[in-house]
Protein backbone atom coordinates (compact mmCIF):
# COMPACT_ATOMS: atom_id res chain seq x y z
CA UNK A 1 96.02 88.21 98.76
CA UNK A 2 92.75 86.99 100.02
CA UNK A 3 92.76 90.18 103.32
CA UNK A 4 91.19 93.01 103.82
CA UNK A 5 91.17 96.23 107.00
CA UNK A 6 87.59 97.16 108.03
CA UNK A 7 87.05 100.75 108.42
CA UNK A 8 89.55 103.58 108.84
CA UNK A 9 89.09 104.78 105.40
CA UNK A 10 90.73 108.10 104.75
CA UNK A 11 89.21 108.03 100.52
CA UNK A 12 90.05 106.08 97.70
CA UNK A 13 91.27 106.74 93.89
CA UNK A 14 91.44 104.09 91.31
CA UNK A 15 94.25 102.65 90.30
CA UNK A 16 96.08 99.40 89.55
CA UNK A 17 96.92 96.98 92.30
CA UNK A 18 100.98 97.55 92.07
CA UNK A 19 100.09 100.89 92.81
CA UNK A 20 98.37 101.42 95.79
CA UNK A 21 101.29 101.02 98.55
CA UNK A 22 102.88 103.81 96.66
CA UNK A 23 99.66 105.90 96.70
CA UNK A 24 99.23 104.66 100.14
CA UNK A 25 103.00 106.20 101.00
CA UNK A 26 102.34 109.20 99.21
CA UNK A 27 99.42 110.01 101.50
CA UNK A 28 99.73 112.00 104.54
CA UNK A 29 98.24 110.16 107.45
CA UNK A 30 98.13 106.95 105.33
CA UNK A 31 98.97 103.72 107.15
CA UNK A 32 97.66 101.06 105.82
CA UNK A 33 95.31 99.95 102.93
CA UNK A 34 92.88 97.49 100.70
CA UNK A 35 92.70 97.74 97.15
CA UNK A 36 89.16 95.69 95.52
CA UNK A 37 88.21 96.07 91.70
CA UNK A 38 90.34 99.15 90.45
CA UNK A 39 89.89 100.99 93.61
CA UNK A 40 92.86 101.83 96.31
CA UNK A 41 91.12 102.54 99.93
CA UNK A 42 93.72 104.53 101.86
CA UNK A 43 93.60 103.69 105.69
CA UNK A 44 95.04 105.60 108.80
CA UNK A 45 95.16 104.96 112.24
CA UNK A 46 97.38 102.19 114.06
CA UNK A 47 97.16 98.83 112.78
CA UNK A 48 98.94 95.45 112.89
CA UNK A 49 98.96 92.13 110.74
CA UNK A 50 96.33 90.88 113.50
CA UNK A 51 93.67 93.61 112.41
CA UNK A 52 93.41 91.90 108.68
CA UNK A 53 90.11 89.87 108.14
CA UNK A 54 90.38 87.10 105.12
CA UNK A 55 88.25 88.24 101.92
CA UNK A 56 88.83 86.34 98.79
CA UNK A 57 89.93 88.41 95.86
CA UNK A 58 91.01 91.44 98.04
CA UNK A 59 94.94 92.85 98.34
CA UNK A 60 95.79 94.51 101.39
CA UNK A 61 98.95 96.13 103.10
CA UNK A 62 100.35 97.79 105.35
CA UNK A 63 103.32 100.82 105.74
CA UNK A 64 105.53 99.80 108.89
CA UNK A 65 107.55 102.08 110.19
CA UNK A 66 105.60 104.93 109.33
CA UNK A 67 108.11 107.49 110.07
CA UNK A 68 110.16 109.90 108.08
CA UNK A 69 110.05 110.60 104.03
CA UNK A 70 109.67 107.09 102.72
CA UNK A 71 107.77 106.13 105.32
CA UNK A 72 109.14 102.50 106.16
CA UNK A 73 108.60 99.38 104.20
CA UNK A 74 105.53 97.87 102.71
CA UNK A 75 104.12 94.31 103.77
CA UNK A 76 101.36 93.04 101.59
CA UNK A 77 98.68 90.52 102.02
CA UNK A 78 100.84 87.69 100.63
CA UNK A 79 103.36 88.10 103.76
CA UNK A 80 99.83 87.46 106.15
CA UNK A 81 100.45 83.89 105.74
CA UNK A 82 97.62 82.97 108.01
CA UNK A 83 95.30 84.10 106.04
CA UNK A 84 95.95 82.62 102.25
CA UNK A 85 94.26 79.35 103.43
């Protein structure tokens, strides 16, 4: 936890945290994304571990491999080691 993207935003929708690398997936265009207080910001554009800023209290993730139907695996914020300090 603790990450967050900065701009990019494609929308949002609420939803619960477990959810939002699935709405994230289901997304055309979607590559990445923050979710903050019931709210899922889908994110497009290209993007890498290295683009994540630390914010307390924030999830983040991102879709690599963005290709095809399932549209490769999803890394969350907890695999950002770096920035859980």
């Amino acid at each position: 936890m603790n990450c967050d993207f900065n701009g990019n935003d494609m929308g949002r929708e609420q939803s619960k945290g477990d959810e939002c690398g699935s709405k994230c997936r289901a997304s055309s265009g979607c590559t990445h994304f923050t979710y903050l207080d019931g709210w899922c910001y889908k994110k497009s554009g290209s993007v890498s571990k290295n683009n994540a800023v630390a914010k307390k209290g924030v999830m983040c993730g991102i879709l690599e491999g963005n290709a095809g139907p399932k549209k490769g695996q999803l890394v969350f914020s907890n695999d950002f080691n770096s920035l859980d300090d």
